[in-house]
Structures are given as structure tokens and as C-alpha cells.
C-alpha atoms as a PDB file:
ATOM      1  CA  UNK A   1       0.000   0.000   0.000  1.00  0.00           C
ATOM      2  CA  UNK A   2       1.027   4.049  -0.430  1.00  0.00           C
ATOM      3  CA  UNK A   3       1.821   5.750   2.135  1.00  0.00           C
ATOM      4  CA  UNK A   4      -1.144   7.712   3.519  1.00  0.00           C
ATOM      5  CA  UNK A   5      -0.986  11.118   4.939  1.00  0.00           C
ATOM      6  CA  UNK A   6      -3.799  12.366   7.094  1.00  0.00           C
ATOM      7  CA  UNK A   7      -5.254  15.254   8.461  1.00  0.00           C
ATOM      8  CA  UNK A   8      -7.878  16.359  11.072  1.00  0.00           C
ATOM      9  CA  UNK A   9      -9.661  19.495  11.528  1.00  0.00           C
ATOM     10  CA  UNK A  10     -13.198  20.598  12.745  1.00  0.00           C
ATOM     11  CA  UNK A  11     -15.467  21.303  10.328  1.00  0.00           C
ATOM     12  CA  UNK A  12     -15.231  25.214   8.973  1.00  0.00           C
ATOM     13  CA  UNK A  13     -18.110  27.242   7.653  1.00  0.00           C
ATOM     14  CA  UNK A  14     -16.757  28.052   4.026  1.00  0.00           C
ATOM     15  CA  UNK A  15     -12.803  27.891   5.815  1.00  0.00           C
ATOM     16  CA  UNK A  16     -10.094  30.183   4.510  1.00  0.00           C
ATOM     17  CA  UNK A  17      -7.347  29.363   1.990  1.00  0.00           C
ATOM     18  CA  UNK A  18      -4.852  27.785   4.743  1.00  0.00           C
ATOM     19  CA  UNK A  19      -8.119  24.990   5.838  1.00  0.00           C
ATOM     20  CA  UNK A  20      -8.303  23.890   2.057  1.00  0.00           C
ATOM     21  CA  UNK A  21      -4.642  24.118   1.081  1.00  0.00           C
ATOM     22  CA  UNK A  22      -4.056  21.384   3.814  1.00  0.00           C
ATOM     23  CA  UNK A  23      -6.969  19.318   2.444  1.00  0.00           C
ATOM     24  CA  UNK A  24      -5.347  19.808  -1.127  1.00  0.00           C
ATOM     25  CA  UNK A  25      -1.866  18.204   0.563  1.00  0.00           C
ATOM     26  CA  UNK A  26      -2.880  14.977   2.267  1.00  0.00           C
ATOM     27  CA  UNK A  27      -4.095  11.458   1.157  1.00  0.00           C
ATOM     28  CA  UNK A  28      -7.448  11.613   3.699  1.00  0.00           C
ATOM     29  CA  UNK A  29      -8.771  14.707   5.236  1.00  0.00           C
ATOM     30  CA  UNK A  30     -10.893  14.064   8.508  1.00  0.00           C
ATOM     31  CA  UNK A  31     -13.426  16.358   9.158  1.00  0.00           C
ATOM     32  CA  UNK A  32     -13.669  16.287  13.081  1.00  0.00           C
ATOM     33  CA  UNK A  33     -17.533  16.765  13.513  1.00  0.00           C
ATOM     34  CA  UNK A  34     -17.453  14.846  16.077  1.00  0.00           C
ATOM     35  CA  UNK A  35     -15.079  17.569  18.352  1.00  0.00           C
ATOM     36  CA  UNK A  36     -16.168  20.532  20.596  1.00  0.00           C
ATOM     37  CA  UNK A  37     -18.390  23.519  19.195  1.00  0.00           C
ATOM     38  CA  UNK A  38     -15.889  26.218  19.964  1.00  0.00           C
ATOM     39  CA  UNK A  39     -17.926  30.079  20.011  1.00  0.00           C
ATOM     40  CA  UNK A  40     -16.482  33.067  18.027  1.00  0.00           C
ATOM     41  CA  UNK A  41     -14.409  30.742  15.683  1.00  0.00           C
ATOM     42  CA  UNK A  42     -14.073  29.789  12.559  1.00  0.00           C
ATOM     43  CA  UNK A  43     -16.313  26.818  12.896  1.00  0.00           C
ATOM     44  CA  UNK A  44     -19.545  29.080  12.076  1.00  0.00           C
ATOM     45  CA  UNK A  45     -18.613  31.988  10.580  1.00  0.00           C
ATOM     46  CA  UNK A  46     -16.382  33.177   8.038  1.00  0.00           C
ATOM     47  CA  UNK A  47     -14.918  36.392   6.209  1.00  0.00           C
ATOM     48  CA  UNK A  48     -16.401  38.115   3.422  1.00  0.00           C
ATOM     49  CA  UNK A  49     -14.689  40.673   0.906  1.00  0.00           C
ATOM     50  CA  UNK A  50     -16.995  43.621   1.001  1.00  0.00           C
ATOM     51  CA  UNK A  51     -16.071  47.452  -0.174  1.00  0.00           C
ATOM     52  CA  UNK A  52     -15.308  48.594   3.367  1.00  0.00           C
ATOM     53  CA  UNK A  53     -13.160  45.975   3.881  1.00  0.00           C
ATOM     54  CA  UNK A  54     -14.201  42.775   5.018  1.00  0.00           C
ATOM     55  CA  UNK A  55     -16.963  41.547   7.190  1.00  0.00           C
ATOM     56  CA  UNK A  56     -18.362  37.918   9.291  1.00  0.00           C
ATOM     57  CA  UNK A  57     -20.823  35.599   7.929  1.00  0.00           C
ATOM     58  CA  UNK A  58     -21.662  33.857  11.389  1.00  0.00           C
ATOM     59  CA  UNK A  59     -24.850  30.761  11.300  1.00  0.00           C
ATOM     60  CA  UNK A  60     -26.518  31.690  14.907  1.00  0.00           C
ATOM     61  CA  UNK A  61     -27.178  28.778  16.911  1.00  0.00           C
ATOM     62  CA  UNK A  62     -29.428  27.631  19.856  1.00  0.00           C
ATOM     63  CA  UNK A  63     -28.249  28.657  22.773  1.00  0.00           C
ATOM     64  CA  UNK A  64     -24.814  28.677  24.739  1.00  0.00           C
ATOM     65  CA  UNK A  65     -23.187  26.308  23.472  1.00  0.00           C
ATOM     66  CA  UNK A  66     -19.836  26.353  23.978  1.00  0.00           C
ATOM     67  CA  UNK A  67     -17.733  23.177  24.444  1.00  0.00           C
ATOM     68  CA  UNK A  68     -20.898  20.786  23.429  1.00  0.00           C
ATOM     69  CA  UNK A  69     -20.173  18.190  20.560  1.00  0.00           C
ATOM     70  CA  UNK A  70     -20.415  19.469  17.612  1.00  0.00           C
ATOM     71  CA  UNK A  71     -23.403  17.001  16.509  1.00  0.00           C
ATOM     72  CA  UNK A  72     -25.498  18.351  19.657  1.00  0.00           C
ATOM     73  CA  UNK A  73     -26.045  22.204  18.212  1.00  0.00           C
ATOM     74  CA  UNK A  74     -28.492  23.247  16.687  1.00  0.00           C
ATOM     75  CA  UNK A  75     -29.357  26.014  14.492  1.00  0.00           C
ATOM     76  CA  UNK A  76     -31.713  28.487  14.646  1.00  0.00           C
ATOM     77  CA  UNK A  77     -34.096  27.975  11.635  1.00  0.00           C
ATOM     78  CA  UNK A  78     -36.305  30.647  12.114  1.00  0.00           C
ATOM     79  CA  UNK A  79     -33.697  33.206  11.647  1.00  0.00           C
ATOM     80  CA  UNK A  80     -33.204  34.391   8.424  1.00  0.00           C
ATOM     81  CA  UNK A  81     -29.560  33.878   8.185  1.00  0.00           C
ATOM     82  CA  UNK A  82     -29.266  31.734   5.272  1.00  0.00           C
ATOM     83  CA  UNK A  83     -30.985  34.296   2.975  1.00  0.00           C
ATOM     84  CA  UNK A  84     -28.617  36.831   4.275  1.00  0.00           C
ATOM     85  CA  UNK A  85     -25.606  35.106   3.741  1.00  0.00           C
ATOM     86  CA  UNK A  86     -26.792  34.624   0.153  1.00  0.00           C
ATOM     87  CA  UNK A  87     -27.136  38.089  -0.570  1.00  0.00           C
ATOM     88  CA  UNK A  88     -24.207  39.098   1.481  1.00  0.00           C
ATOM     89  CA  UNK A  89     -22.131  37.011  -1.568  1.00  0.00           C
ATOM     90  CA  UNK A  90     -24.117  38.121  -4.022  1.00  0.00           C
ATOM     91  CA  UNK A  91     -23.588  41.688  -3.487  1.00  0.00           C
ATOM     92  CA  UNK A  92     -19.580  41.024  -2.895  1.00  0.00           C
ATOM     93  CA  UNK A  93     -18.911  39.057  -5.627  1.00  0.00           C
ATOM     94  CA  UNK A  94     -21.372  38.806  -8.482  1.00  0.00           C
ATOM     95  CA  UNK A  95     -19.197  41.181 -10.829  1.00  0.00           C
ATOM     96  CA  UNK A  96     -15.885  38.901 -10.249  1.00  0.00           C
ATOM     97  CA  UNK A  97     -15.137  37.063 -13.245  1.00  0.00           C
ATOM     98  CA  UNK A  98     -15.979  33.538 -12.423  1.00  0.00           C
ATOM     99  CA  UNK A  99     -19.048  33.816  -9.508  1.00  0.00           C
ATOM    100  CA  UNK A 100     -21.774  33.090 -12.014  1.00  0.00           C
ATOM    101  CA  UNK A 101     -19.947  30.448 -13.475  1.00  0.00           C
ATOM    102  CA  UNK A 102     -20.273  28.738 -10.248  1.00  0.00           C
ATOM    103  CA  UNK A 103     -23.588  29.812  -9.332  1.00  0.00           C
ATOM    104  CA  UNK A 104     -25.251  26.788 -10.056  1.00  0.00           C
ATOM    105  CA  UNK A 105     -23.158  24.506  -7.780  1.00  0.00           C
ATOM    106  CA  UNK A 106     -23.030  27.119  -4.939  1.00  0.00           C
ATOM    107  CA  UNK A 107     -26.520  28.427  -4.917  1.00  0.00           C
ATOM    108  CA  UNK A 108     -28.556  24.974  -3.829  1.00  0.00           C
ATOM    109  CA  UNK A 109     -26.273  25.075  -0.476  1.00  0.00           C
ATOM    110  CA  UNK A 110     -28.627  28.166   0.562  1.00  0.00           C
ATOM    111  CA  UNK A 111     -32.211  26.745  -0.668  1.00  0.00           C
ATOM    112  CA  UNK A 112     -31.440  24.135   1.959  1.00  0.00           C
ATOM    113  CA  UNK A 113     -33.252  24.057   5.904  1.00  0.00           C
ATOM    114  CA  UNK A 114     -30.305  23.129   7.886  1.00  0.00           C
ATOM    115  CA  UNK A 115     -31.372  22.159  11.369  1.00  0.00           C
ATOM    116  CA  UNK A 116     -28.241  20.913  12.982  1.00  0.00           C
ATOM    117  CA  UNK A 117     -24.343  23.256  13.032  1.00  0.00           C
ATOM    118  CA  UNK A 118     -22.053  19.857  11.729  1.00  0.00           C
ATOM    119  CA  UNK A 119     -23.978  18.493   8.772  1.00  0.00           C
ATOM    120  CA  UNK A 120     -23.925  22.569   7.556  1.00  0.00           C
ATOM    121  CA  UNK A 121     -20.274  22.718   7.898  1.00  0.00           C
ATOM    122  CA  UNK A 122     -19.128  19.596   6.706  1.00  0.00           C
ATOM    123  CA  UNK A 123     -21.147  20.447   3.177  1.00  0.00           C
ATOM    124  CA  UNK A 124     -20.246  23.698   3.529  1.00  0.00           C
ATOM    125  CA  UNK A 125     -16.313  22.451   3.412  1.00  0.00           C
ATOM    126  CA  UNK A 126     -16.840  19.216   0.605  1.00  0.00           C
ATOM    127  CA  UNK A 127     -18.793  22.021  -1.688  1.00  0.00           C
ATOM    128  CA  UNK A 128     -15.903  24.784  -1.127  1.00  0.00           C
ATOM    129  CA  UNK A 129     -13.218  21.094  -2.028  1.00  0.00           C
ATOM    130  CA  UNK A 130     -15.089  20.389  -4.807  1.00  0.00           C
ATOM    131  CA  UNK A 131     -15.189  23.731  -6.562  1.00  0.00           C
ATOM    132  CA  UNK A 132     -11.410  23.699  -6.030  1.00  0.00           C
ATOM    133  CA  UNK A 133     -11.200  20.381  -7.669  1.00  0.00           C
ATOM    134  CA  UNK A 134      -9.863  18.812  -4.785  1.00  0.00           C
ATOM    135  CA  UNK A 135      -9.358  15.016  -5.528  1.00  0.00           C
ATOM    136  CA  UNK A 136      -8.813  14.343  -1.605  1.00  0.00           C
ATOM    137  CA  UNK A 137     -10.582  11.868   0.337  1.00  0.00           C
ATOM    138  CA  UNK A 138     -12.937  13.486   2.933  1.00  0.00           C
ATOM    139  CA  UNK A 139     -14.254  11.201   5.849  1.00  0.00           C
ATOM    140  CA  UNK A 140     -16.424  12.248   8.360  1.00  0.00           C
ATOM    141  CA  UNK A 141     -15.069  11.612  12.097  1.00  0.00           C
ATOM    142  CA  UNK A 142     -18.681  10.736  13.090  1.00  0.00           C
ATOM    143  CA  UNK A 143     -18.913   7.979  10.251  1.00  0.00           C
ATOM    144  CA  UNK A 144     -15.417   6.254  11.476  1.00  0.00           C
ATOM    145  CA  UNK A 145     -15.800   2.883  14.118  1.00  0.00           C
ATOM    146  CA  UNK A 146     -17.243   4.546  17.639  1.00  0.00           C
ATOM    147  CA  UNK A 147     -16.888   8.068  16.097  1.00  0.00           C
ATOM    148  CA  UNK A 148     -13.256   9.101  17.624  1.00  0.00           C
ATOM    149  CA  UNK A 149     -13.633  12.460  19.115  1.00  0.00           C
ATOM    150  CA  UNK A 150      -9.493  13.613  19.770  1.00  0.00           C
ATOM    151  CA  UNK A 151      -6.422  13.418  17.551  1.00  0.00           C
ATOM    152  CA  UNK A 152      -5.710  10.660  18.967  1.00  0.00           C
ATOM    153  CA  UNK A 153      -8.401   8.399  18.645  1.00  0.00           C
ATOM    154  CA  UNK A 154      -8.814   9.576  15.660  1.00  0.00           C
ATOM    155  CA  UNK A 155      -5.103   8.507  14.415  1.00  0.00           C
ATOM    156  CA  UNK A 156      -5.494   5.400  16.092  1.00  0.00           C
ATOM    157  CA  UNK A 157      -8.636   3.942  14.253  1.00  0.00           C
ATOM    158  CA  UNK A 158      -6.511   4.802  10.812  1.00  0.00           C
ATOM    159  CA  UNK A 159      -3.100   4.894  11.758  1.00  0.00           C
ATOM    160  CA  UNK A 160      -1.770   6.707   9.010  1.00  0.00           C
ATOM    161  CA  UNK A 161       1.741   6.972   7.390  1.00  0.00           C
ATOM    162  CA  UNK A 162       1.973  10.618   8.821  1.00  0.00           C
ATOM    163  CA  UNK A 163      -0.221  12.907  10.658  1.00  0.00           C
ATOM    164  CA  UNK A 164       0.033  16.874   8.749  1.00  0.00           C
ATOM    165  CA  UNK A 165      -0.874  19.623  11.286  1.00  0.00           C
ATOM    166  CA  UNK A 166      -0.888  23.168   9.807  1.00  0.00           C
ATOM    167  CA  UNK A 167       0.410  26.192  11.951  1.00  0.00           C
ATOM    168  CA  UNK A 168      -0.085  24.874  15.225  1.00  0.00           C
ATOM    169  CA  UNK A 169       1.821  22.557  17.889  1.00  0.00           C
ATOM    170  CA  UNK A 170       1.558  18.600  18.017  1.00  0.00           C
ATOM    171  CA  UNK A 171      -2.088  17.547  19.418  1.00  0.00           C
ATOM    172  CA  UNK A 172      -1.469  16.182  22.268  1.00  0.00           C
ATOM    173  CA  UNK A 173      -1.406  12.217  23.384  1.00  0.00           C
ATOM    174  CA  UNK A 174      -0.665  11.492  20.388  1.00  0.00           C
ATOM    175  CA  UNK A 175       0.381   7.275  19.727  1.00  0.00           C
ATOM    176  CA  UNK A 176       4.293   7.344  20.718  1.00  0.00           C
ATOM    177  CA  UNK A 177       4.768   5.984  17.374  1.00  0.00           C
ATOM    178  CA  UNK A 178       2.932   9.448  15.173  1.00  0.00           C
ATOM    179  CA  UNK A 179       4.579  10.573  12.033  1.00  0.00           C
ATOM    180  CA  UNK A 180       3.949  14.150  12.677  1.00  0.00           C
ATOM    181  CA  UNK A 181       4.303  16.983   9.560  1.00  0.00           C
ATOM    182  CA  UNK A 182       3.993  20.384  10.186  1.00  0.00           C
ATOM    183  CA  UNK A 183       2.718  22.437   7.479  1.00  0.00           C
ATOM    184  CA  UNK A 184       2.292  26.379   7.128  1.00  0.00           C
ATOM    185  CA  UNK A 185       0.499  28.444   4.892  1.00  0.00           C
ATOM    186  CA  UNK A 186       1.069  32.065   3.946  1.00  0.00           C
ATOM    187  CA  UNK A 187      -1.525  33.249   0.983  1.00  0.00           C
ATOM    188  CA  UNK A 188       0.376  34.962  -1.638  1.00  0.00           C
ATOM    189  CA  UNK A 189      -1.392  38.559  -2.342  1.00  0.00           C
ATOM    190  CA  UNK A 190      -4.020  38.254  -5.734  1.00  0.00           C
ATOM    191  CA  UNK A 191      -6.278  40.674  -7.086  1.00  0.00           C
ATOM    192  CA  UNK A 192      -9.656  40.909  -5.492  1.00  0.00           C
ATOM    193  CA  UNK A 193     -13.102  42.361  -6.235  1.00  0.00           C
ATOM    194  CA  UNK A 194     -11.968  45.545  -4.396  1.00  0.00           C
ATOM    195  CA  UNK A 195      -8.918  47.460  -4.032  1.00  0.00           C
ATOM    196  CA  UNK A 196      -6.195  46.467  -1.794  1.00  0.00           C
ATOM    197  CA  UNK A 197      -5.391  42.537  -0.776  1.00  0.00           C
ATOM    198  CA  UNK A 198      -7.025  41.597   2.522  1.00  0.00           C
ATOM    199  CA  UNK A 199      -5.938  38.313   3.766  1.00  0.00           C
ATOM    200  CA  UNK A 200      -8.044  35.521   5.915  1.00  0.00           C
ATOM    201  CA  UNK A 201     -11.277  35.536   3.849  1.00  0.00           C
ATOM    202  CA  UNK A 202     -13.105  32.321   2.697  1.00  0.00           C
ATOM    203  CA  UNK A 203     -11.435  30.538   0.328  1.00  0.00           C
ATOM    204  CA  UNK A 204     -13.971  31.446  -2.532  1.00  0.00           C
ATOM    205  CA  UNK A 205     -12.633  34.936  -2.761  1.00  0.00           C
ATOM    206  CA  UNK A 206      -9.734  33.135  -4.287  1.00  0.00           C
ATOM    207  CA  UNK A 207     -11.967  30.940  -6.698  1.00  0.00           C
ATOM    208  CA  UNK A 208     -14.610  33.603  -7.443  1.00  0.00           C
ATOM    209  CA  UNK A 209     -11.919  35.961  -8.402  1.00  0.00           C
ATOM    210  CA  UNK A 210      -9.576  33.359 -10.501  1.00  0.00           C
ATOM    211  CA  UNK A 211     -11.756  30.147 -11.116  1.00  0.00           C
ATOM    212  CA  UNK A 212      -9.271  27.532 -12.951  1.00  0.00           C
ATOM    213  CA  UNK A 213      -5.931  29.256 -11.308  1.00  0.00           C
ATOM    214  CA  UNK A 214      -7.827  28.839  -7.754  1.00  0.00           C
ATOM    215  CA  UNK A 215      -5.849  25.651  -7.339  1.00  0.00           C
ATOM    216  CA  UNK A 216      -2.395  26.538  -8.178  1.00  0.00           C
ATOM    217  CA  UNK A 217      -2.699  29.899  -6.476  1.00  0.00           C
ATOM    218  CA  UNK A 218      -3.739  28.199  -3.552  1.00  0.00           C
ATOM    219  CA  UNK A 219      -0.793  25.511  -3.885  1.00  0.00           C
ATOM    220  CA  UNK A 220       1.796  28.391  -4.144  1.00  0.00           C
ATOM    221  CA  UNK A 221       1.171  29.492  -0.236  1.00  0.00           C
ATOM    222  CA  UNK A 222       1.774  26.189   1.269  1.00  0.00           C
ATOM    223  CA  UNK A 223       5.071  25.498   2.618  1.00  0.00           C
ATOM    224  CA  UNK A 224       5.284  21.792   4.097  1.00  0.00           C
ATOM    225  CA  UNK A 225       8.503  21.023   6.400  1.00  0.00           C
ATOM    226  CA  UNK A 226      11.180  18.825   4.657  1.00  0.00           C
ATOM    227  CA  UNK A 227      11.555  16.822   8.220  1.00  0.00           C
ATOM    228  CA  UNK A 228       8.911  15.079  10.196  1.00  0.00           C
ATOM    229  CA  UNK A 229       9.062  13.615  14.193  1.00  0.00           C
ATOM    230  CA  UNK A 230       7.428  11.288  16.482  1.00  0.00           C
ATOM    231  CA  UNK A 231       4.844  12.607  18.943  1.00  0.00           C
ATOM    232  CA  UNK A 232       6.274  12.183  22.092  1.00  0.00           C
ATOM    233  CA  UNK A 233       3.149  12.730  24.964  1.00  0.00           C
ATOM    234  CA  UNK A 234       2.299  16.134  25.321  1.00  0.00           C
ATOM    235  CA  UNK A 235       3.682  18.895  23.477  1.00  0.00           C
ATOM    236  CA  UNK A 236       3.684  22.791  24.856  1.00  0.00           C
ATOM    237  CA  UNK A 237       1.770  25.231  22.836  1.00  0.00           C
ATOM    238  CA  UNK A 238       2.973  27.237  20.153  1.00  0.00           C
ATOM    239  CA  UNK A 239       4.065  30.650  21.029  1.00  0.00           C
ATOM    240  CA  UNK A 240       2.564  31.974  17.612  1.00  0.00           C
ATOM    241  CA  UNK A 241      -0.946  30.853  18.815  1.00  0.00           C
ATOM    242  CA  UNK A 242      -0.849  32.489  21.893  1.00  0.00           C
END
């Protein structure tokens, strides 16, 4: 067999560049629906390109939540929020070059009645993968044997080759014997729908603005280091994160 090189991340509402450049890198990308809902992050809201600048996208959900598995939230359907998200990209983006190309295959995601936060994410990531053409295996934590909710579970049920992290330290408890990779990502400036370059915004800036370069745009930020190591127990945090 091939080596295989995993990764795991929680589900992000339409995620930035540096979520689907690690997707683009690795053999099977787990989406970690099954880990904690985490408030004011990018697990339910994202950045928009607007004329003032940018601005957040965020799905409200059923009360405090914070720290409760992911499959537990709920949204709230009687909010309009869906609609307004529509328009929100339409407005932004419908004179780029490429948004009505891809119209058709982004529109249905908003004609939907979501009633639970992961399911919404988890399309909301495979549809932003497969507009980028983005040949990557995408599993599901929840789907996997007893639906492994930590890194380590996670890397135990598949026991990859390698486990790729992306700007961040080791997970910790990690099997002694984890092939860890550490990737970073650092977008390299294109031309947007408005003047300036503003880094951090959903990755379909980058496709609405560029369509078939998307992908090798998006390959160009990601820097992947040459050396890997085995997880070793817990690791401190990185300083950068804090």
C-alpha cells in the first residue's frame, strides 16, 4: 500500500485558503464533527470581501453552546440567516469574473433548511473542495468505528503513514509511534473584487476571483517542512498561537 498522509480538523463554515490548502496536501482529510463547538471561531462563521473591507458571515445557533459536541447544536431555523448570507455574496462578488460560473453549484447550499451546526459545515467544506477540484478523500469523524472524538483516537482507528498539522503545535497524546508533519500556509497577495489585498477571507474569494488558477494559487502558499518527528506525549503550545 502508499503511504497515507492524514489530516484532522473541525469542520469550517466556508474555511479560509490555509483549511483547504491542507486538504489539497494529504491522502485523507478528517473532518472532526465529532469535536467541541468552539464560540467566536471559525467553525460558524467566516470572512467576506466587502467594499469597506471585510466583514463575518456567522450561522446563529441555539443557545450557549460552547464546548458541546459538535453534533449536539443546533441552528436556529427561524432566523433568516441563510438568505442573508446569500445576498451578502451576491452583493460582494457577483461582478468577479468567475461567480456566475459557479452559481449553479453554490446556490442549492442556501435553498437548503439546515437544522443541525455539523452536517452545515461539513457540506459547507466538501462544496468549497469540490469547486477547487480537490481530488482528496474526505471522511467524516462521526462515520469512522465509535466516532473518535481527539487526535488521537482519531489517528489510532486509521493509523496513518503521517499525521500533517498546519500552523499549530503537536495535538497532544498522540500514539508514541505518530509521524507528525507540520505544514504552514502564507496566501500569496491576488487581485480581489476591491482594491487592496485583505488576507483571511473564505477561500472562494480566491476561486470567485480566478476560477481555474484557484488551485495553483492556492498551492503556491503552502510550505510543508522537509523533516517530520514522532509525537512524544504532550507537546507545549505554540508561542505563535498564543
Amino acid at each position: 500500500m502508499s503511504p497515507t498522509r492524514i489530516a484532522v480538523a473541525p469542520p469550517a463554515y466556508f474555511p479560509r485558503l490555509a483549511y483547504v490548502a491542507l486538504i489539497q496536501h494529504v491522502d485523507h482529510f478528517i473532518l472532526a464533527d465529532t469535536f467541541p463547538f468552539r464560540r467566536r471561531s471559525f467553525q460558524d462563521r467566516s470572512k467576506v470581501r466587502s467594499p469597506q473591507g471585510w466583514h463575518w458571515i456567522s450561522i446563529p445557533v441555539v443557545g450557549r453552546r460552547e464546548g458541546a459536541p459538535l453534533p449536539e447544536v443546533e441552528i436556529q431555523t427561524e432566523r433568516r440567516w441563510l438568505e442573508k448570507h446569500w445576498r451578502s455574496f451576491l452583493y460582494n462578488y457577483r461582478t468577479t469574473p468567475y461567480f456566475e460560473f459557479f452559481e449553479g453549484s453554490f446556490r442549492p447550499f442556501f435553498e437548503r433548511t439546515w437544522k443541525r451546526l455539523a452536517p452545515c459545515l461539513c457540506r459547507s467544506v466538501q462544496l468549497t473542495a469540490n469547486l477547487f477540484g480537490v481530488r482528496t478523500r474526505i471522511t467524516r469523524a462521526s462515520v469512522l468505528s465509535g466516532a473518535p472524538c481527539t487526535y488521537a483516537e482519531i489517528v489510532t482507528a486509521l493509523s496513518p503513514d503521517a499525521l500533517v498539522v498546519l500552523d499549530a503545535s503537536v495535538p497532544e497524546d498522540l500514539p508514541d509511534t505518530t509521524s507528525v508533519c507540520k505544514c504552514t500556509y502564507e496566501p500569496v497577495p491576488y487581485r480581489q473584487n476591491f482594491e487592496g489585498f485583505t488576507p483571511g477571507m473564505s477561500a472562494l474569494d480566491l476561486m470567485f476571483n480566478y476560477g481555474p488558477e484557484a488551485p495553483r494559487l492556492l498551492a503556491d502558499g503552502r510550505t510543508v517542512a522537509s523533516h517530520s518527528q514522532k509525537a512524544s506525549g504532550p507537546q507545549p503550545p505554540d508561542s505563535s498561537q498564543t
